[in-house]
PDB file of N, CA and C in Angstrom:
ATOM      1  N   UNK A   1      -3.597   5.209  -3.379  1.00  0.00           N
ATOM      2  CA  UNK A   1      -2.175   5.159  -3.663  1.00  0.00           C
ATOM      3  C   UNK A   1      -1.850   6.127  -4.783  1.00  0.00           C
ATOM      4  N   UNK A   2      -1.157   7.243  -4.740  1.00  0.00           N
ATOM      5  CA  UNK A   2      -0.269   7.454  -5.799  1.00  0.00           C
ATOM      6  C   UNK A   2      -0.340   7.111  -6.805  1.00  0.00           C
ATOM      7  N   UNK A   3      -0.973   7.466  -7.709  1.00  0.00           N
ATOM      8  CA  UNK A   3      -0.588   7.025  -9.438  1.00  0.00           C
ATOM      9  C   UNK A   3      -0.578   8.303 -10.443  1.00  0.00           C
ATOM     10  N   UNK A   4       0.214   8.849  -9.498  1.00  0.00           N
ATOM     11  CA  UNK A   4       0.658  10.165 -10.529  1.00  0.00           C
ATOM     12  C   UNK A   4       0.652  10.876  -9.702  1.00  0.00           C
ATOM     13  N   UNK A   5       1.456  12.598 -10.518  1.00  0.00           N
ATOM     14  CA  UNK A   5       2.167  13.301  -9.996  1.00  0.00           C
ATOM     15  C   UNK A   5       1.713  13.847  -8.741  1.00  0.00           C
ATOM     16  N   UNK A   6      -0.236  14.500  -9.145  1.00  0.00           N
ATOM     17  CA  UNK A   6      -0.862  15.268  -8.975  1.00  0.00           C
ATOM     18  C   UNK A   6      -1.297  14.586  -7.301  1.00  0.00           C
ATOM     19  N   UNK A   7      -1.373  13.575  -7.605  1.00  0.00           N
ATOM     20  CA  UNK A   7      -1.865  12.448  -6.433  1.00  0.00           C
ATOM     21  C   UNK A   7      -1.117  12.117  -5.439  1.00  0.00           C
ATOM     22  N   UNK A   8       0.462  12.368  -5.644  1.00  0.00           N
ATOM     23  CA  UNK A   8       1.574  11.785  -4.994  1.00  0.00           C
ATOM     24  C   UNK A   8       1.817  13.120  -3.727  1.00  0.00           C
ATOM     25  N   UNK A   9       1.205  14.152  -4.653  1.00  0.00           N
ATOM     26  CA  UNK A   9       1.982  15.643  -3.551  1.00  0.00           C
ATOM     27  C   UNK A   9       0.762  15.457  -2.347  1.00  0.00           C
ATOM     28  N   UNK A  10      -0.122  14.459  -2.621  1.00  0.00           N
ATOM     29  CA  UNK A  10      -0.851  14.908  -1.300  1.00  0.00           C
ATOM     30  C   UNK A  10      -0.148  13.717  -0.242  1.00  0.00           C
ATOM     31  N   UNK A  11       1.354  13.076  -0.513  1.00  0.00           N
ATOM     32  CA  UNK A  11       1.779  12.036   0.362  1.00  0.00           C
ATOM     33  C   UNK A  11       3.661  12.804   0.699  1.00  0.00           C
ATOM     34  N   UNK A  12       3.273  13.892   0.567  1.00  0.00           N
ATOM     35  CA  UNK A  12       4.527  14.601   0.378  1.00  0.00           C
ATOM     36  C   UNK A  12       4.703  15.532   1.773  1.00  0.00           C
ATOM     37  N   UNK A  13       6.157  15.515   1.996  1.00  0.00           N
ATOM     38  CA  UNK A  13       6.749  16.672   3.426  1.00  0.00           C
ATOM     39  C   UNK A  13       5.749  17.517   3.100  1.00  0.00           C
ATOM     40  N   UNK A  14       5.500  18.677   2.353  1.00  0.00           N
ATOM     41  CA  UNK A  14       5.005  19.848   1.970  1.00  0.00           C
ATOM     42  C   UNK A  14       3.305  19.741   2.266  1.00  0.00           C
ATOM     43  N   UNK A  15       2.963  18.859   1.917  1.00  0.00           N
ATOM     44  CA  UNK A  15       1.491  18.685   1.788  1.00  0.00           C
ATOM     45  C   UNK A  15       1.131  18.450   3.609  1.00  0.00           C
ATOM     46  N   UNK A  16       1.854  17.234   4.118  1.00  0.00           N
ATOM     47  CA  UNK A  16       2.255  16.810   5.653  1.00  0.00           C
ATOM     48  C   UNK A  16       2.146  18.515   6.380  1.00  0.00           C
ATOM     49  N   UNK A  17       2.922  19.059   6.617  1.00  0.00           N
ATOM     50  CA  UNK A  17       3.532  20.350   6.843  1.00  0.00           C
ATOM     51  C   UNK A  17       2.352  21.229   6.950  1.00  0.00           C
ATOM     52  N   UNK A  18       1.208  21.532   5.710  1.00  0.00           N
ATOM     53  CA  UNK A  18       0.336  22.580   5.515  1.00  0.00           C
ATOM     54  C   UNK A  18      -0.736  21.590   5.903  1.00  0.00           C
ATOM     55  N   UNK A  19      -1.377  20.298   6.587  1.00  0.00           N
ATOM     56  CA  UNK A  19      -2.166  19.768   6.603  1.00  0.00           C
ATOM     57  C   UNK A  19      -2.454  20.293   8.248  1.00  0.00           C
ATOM     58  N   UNK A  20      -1.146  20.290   8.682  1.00  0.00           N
ATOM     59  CA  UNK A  20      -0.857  20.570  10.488  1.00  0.00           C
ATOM     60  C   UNK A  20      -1.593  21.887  10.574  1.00  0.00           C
ATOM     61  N   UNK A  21      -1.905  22.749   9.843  1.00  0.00           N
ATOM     62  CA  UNK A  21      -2.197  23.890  10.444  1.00  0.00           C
ATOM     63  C   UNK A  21      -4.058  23.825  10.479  1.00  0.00           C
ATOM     64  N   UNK A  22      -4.502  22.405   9.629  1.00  0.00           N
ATOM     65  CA  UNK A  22      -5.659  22.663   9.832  1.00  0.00           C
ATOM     66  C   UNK A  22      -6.535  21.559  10.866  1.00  0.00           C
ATOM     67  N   UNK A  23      -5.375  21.337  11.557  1.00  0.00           N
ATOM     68  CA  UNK A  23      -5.697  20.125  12.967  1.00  0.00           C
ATOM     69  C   UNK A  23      -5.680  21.164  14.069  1.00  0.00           C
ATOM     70  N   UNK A  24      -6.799  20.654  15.049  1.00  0.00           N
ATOM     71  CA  UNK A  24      -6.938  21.433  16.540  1.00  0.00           C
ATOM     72  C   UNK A  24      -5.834  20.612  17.168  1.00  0.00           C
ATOM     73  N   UNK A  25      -5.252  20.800  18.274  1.00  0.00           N
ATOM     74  CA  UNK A  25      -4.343  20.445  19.236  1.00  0.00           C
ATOM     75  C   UNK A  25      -4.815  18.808  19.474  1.00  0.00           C
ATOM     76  N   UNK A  26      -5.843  18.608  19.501  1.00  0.00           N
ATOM     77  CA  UNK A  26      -5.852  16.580  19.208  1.00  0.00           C
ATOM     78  C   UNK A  26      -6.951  16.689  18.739  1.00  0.00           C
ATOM     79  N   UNK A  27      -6.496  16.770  17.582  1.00  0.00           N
ATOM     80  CA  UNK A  27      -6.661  16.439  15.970  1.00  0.00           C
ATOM     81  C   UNK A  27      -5.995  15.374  15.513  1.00  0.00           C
ATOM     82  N   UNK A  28      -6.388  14.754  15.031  1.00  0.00           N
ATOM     83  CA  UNK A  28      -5.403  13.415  14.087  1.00  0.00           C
ATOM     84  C   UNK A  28      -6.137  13.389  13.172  1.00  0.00           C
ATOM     85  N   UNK A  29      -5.039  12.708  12.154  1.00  0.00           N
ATOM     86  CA  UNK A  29      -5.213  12.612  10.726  1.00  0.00           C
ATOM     87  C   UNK A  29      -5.172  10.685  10.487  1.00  0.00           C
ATOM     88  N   UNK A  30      -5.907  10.243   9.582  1.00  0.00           N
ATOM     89  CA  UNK A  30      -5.441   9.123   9.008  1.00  0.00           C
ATOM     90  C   UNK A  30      -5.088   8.804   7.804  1.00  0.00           C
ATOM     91  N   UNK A  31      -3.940   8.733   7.267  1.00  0.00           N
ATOM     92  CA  UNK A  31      -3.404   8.146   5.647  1.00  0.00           C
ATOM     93  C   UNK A  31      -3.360   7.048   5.595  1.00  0.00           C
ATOM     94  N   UNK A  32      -4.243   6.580   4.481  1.00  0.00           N
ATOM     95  CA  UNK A  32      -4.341   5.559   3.928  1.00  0.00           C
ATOM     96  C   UNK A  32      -2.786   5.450   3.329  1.00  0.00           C
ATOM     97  N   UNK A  33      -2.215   3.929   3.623  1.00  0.00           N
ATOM     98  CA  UNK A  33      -0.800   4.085   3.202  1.00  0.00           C
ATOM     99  C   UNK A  33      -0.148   2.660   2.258  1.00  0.00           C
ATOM    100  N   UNK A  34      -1.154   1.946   1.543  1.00  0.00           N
ATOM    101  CA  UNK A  34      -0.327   0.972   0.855  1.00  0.00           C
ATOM    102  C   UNK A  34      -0.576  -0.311   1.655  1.00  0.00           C
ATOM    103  N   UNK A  35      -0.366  -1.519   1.025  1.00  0.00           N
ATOM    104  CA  UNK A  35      -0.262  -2.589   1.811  1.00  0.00           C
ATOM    105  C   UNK A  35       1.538  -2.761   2.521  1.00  0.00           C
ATOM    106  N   UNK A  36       1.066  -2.886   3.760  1.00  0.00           N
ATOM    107  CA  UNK A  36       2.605  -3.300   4.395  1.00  0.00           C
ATOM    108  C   UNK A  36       2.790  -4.567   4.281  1.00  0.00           C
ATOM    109  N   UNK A  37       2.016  -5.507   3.270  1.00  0.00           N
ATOM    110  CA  UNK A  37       3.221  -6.998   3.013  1.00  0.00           C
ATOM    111  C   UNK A  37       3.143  -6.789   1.989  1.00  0.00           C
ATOM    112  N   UNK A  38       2.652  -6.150   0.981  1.00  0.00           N
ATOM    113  CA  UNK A  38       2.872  -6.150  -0.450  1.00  0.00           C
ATOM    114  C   UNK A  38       4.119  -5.110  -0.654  1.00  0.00           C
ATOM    115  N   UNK A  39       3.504  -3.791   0.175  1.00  0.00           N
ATOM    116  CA  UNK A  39       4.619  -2.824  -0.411  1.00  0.00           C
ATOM    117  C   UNK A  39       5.322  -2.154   0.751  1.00  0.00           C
ATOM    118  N   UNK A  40       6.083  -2.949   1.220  1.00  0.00           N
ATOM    119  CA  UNK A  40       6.418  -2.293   2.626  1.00  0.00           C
ATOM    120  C   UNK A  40       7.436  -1.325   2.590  1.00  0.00           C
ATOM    121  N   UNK A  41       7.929  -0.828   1.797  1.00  0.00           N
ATOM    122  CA  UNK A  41       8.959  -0.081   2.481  1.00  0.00           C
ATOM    123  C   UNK A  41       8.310   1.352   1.487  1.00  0.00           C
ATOM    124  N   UNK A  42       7.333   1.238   0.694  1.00  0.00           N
ATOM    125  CA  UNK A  42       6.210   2.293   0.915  1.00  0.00           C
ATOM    126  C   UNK A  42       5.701   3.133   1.581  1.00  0.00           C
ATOM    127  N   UNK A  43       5.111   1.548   2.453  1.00  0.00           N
ATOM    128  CA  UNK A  43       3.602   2.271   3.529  1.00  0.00           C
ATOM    129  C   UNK A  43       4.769   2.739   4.729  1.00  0.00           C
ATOM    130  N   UNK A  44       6.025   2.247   4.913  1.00  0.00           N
ATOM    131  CA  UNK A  44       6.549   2.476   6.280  1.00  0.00           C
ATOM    132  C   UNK A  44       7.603   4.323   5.532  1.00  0.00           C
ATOM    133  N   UNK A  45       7.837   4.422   4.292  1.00  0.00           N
ATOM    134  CA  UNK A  45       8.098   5.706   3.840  1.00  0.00           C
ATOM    135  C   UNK A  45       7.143   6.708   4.098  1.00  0.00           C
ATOM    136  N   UNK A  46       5.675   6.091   3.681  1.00  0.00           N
ATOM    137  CA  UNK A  46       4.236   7.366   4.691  1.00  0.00           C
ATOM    138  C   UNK A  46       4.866   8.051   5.980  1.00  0.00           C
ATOM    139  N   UNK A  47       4.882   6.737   7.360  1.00  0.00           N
ATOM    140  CA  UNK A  47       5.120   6.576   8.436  1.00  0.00           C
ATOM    141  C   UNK A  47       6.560   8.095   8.421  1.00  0.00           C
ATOM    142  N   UNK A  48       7.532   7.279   8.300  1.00  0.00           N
ATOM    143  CA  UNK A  48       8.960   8.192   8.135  1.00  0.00           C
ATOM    144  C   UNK A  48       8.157   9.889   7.974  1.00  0.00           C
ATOM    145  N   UNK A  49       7.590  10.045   6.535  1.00  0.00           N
ATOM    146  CA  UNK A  49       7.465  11.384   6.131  1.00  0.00           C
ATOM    147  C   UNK A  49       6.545  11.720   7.133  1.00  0.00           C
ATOM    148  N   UNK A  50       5.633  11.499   7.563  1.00  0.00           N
ATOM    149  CA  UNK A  50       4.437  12.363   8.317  1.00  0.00           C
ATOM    150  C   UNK A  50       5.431  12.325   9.519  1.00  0.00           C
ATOM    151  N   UNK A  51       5.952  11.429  10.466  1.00  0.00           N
ATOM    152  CA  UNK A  51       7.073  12.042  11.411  1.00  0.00           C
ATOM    153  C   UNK A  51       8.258  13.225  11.030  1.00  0.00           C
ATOM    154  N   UNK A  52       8.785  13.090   9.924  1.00  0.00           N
ATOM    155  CA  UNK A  52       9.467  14.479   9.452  1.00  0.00           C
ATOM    156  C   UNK A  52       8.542  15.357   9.253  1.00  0.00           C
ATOM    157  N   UNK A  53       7.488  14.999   9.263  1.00  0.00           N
ATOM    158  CA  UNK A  53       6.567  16.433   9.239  1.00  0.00           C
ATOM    159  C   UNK A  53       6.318  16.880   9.956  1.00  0.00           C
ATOM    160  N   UNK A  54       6.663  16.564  11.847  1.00  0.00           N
ATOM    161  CA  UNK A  54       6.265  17.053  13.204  1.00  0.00           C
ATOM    162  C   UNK A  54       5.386  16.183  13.502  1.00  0.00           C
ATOM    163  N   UNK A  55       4.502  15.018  12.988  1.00  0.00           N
ATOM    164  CA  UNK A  55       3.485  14.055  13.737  1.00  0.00           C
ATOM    165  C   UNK A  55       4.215  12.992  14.401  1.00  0.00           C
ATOM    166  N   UNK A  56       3.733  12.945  15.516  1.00  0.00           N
ATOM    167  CA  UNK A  56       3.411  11.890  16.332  1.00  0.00           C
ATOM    168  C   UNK A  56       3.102  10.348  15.426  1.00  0.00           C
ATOM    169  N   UNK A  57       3.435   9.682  15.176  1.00  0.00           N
ATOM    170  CA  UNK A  57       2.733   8.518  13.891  1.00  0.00           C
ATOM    171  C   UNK A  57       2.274   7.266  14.915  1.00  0.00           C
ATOM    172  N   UNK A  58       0.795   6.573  14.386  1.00  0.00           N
ATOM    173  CA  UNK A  58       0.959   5.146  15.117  1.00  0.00           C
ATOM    174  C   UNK A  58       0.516   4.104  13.575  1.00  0.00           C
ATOM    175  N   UNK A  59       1.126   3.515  13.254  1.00  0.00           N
ATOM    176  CA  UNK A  59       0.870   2.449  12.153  1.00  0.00           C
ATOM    177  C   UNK A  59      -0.057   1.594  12.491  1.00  0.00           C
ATOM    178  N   UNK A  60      -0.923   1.319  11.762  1.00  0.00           N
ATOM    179  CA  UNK A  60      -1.743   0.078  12.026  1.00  0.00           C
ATOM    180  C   UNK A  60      -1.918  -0.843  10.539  1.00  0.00           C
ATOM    181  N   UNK A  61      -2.696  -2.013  10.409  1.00  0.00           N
ATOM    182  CA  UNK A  61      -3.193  -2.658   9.386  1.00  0.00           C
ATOM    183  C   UNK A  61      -4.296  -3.591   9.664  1.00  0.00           C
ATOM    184  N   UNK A  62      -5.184  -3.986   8.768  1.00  0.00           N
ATOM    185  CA  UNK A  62      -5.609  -4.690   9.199  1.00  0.00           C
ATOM    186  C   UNK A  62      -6.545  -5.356   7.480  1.00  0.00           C
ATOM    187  N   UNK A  63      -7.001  -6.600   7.663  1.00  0.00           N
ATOM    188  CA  UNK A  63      -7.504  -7.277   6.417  1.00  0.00           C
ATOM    189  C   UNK A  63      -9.155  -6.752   6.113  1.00  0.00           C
ATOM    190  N   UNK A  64      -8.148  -6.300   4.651  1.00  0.00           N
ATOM    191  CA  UNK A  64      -9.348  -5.177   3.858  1.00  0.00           C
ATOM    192  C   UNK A  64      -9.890  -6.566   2.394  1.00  0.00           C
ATOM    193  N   UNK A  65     -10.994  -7.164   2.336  1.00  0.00           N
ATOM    194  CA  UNK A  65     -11.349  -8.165   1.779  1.00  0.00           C
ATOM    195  C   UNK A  65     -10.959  -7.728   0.091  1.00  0.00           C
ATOM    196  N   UNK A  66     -11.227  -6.900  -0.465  1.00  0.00           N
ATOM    197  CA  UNK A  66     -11.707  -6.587  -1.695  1.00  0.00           C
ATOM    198  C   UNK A  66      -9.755  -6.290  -2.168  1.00  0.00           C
ATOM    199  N   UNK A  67      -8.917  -6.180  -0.738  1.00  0.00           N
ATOM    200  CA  UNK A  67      -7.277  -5.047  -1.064  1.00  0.00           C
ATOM    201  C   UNK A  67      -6.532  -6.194  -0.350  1.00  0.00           C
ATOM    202  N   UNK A  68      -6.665  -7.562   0.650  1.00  0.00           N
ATOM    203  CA  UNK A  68      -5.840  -8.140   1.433  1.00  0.00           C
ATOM    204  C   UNK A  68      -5.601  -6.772   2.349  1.00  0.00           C
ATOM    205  N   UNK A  69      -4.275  -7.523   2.812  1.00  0.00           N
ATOM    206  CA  UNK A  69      -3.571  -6.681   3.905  1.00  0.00           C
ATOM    207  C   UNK A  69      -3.078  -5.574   3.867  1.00  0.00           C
ATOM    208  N   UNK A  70      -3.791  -4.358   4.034  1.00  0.00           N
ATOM    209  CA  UNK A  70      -3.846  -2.976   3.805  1.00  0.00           C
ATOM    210  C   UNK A  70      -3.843  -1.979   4.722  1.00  0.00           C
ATOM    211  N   UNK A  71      -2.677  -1.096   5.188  1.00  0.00           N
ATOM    212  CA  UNK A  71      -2.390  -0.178   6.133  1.00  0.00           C
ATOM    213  C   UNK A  71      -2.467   1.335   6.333  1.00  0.00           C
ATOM    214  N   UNK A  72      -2.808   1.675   7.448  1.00  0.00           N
ATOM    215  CA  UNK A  72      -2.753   3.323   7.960  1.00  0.00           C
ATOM    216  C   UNK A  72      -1.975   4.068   8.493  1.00  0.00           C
ATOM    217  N   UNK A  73      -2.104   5.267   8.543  1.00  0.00           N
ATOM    218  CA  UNK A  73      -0.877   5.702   9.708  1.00  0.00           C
ATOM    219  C   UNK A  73      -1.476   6.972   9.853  1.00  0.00           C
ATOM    220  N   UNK A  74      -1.544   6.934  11.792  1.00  0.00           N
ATOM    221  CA  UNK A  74      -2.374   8.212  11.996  1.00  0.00           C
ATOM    222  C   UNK A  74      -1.150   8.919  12.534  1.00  0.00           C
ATOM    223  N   UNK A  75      -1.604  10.247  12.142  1.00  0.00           N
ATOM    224  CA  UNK A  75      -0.535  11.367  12.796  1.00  0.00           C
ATOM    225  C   UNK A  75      -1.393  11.747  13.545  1.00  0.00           C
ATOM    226  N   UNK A  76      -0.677  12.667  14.339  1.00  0.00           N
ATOM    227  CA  UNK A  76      -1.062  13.426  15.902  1.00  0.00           C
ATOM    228  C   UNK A  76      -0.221  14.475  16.267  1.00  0.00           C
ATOM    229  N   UNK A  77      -0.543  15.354  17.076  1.00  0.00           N
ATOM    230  CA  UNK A  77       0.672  16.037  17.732  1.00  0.00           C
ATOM    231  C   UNK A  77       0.728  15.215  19.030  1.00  0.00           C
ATOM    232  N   UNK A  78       0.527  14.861  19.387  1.00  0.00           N
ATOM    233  CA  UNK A  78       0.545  13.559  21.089  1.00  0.00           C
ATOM    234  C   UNK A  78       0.565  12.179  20.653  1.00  0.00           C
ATOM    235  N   UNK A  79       1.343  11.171  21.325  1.00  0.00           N
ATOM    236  CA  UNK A  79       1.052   9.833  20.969  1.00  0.00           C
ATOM    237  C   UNK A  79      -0.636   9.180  20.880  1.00  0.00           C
ATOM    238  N   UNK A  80      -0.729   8.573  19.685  1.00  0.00           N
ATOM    239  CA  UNK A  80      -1.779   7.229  20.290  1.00  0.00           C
ATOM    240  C   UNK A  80      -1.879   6.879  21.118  1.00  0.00           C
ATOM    241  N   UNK A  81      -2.850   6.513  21.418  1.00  0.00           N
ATOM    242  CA  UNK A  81      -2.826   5.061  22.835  1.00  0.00           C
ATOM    243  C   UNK A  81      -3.894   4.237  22.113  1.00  0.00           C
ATOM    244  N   UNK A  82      -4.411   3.400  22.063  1.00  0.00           N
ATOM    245  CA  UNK A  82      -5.624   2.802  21.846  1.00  0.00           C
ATOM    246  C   UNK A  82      -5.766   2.720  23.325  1.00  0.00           C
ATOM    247  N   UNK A  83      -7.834   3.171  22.753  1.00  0.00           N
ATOM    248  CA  UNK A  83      -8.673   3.133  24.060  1.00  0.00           C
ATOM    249  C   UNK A  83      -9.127   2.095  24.375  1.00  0.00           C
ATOM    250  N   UNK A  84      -9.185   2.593  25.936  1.00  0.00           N
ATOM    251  CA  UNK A  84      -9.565   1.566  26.454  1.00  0.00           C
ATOM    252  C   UNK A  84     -10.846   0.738  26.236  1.00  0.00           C
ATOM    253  N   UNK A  85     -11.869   1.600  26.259  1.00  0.00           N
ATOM    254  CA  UNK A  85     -13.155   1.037  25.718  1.00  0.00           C
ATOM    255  C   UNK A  85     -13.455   1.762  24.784  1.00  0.00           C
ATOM    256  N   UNK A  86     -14.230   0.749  23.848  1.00  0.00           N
ATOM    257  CA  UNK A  86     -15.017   1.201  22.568  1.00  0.00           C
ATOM    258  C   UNK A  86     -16.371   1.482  22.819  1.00  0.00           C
ATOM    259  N   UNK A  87     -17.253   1.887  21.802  1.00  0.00           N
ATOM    260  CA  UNK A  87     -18.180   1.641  21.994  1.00  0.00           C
ATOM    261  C   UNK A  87     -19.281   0.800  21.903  1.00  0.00           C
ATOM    262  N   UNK A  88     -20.672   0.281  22.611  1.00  0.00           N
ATOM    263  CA  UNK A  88     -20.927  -1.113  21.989  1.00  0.00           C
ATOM    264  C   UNK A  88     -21.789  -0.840  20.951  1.00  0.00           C
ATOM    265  N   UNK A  89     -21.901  -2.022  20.255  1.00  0.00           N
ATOM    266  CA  UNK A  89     -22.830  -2.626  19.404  1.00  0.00           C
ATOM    267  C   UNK A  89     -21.643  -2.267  17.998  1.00  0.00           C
ATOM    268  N   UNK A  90     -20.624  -2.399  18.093  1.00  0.00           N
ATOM    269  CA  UNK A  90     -19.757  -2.626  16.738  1.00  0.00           C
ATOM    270  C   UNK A  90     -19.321  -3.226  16.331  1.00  0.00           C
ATOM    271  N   UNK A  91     -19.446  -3.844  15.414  1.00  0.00           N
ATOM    272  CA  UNK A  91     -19.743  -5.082  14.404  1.00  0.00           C
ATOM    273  C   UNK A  91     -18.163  -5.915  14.215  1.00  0.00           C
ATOM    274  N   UNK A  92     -17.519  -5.453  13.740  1.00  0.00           N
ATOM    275  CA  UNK A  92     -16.017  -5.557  13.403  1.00  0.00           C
ATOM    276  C   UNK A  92     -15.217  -5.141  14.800  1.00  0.00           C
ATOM    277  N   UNK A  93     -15.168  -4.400  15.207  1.00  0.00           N
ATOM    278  CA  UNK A  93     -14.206  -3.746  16.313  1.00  0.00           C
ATOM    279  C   UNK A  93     -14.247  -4.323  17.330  1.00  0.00           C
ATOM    280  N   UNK A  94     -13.195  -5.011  18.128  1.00  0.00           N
ATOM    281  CA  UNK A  94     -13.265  -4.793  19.394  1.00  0.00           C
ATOM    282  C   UNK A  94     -11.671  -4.884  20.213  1.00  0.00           C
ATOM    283  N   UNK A  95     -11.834  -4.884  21.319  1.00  0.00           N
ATOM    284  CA  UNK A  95     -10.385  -4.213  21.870  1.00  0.00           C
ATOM    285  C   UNK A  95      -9.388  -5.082  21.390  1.00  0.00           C
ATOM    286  N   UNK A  96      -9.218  -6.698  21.342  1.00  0.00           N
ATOM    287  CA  UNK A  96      -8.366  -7.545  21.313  1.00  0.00           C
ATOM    288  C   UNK A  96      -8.538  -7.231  19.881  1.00  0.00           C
ATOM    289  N   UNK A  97      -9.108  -6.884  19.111  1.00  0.00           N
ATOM    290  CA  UNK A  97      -8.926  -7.125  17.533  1.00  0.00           C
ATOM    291  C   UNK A  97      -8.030  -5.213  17.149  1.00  0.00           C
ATOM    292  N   UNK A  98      -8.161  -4.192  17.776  1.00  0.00           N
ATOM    293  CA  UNK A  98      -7.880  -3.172  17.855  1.00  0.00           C
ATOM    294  C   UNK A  98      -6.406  -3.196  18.015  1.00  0.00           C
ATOM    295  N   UNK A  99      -6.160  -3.864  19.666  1.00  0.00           N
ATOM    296  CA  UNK A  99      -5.068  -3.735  19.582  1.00  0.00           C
ATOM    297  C   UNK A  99      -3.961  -4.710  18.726  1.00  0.00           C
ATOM    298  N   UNK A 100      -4.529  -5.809  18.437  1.00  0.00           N
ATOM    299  CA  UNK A 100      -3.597  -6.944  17.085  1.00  0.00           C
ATOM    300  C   UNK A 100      -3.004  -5.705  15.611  1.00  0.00           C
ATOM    301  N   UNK A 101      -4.165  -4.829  15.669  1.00  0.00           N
ATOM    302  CA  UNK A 101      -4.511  -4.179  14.354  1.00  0.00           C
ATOM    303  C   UNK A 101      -2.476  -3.267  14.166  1.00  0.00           C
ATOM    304  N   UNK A 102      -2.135  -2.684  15.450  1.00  0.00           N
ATOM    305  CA  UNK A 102      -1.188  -2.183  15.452  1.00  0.00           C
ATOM    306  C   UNK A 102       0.149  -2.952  16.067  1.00  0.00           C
ATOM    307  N   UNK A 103       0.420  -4.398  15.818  1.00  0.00           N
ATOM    308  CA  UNK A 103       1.137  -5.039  15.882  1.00  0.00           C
ATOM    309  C   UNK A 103       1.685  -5.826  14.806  1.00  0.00           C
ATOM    310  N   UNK A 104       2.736  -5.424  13.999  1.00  0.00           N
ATOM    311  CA  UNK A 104       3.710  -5.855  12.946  1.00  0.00           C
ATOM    312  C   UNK A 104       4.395  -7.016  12.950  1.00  0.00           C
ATOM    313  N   UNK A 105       3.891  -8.280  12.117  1.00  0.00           N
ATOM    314  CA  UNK A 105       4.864  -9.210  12.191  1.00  0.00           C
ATOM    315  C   UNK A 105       6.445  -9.089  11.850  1.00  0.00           C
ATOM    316  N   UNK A 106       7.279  -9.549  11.901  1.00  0.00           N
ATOM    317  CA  UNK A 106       8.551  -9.442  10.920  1.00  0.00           C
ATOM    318  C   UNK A 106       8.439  -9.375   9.479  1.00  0.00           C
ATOM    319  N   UNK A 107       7.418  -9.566   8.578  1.00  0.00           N
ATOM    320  CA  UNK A 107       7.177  -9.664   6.968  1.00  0.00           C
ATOM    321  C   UNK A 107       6.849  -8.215   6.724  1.00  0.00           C
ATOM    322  N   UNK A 108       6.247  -7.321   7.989  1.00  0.00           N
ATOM    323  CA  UNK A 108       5.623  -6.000   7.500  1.00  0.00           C
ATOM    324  C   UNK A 108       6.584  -4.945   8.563  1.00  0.00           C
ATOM    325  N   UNK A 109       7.316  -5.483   9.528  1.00  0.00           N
ATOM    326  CA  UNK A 109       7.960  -4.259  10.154  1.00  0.00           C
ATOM    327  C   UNK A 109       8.185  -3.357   9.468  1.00  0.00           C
ATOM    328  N   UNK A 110       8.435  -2.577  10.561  1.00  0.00           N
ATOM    329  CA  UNK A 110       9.257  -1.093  10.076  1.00  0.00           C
ATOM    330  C   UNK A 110      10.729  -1.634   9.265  1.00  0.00           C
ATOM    331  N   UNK A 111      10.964  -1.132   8.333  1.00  0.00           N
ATOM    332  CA  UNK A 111      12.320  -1.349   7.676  1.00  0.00           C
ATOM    333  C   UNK A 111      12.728   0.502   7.670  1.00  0.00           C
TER     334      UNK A 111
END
C-alpha cells in the first residue's frame, strides 16, 4: 500500500500507462490493491485507474491470514475468464474456491 509519495506513483494513470508497453499481447499484470472491506473505495479506485489506463480489469479477494480480507486486480488487454482447469496437486486452489475469490459481497462492491 502506498505510504508515501515515492510509493504511491507506482499506483498512478502514468505509471498504469508506461507499465502497458512492457506486457506481450496476453500479458497481465497483478496489483496488489488494499483490503476491499477495510478500504474499499481504495482498492475499487486501483480497479477505476488501471481501466483508465486501457486494461481490461478483473477484481478478486480472498483471506490473507497475517492482512484478513485482502484484494487484487489484474489488468489485461482481453478479459479474464477464470480457467477452467487448474493444475493438480495445489494446496489452496481450486475451481469452486477460484471462482468465490472474484465474487463481491455488498460490504466490498464496486462503489
Amino acid at each position: 500500500d502506498p505510504s508515501n509519495f515515492s510509493i504511491g506513483k507506482l499506483y498512478s494513470l502514468t505509471f498504469y500507462r508506461q507499465l502497458k508497453s512492457a506486457l506481450n499481447d496476453d500479458g497481465i499484470v497483478v496489483i496488489q490493491s488494499t483490503s476491499p472491506l477495510i478500504a474499499r473505495k481504495s482498492f475499487w479506485c486501483v480497479d477505476n485507474t488501471l481501466a483508465a489506463a486501457g486494461y481490461q480489469t478483473a477484481a478478486y479477494h480472498l483471506f490473507v491470514p497475517s492482512f484478513g480480507e485482502w484484494g487484487f486486480i489484474i489488468g489485461s488487454f482481453s478479459p479474464y475468464r477464470v480457467p477452467e482447469h487448474l493444475p493438480e496437486g495445489l494446496r489452496f486452489l481450486d475451481l469452486p474456491t477460484m471462482k468465490a475469490m472474484f465474487q463481491f459481497p455488498p460490504d466490498m462492491a464496486h462503489v
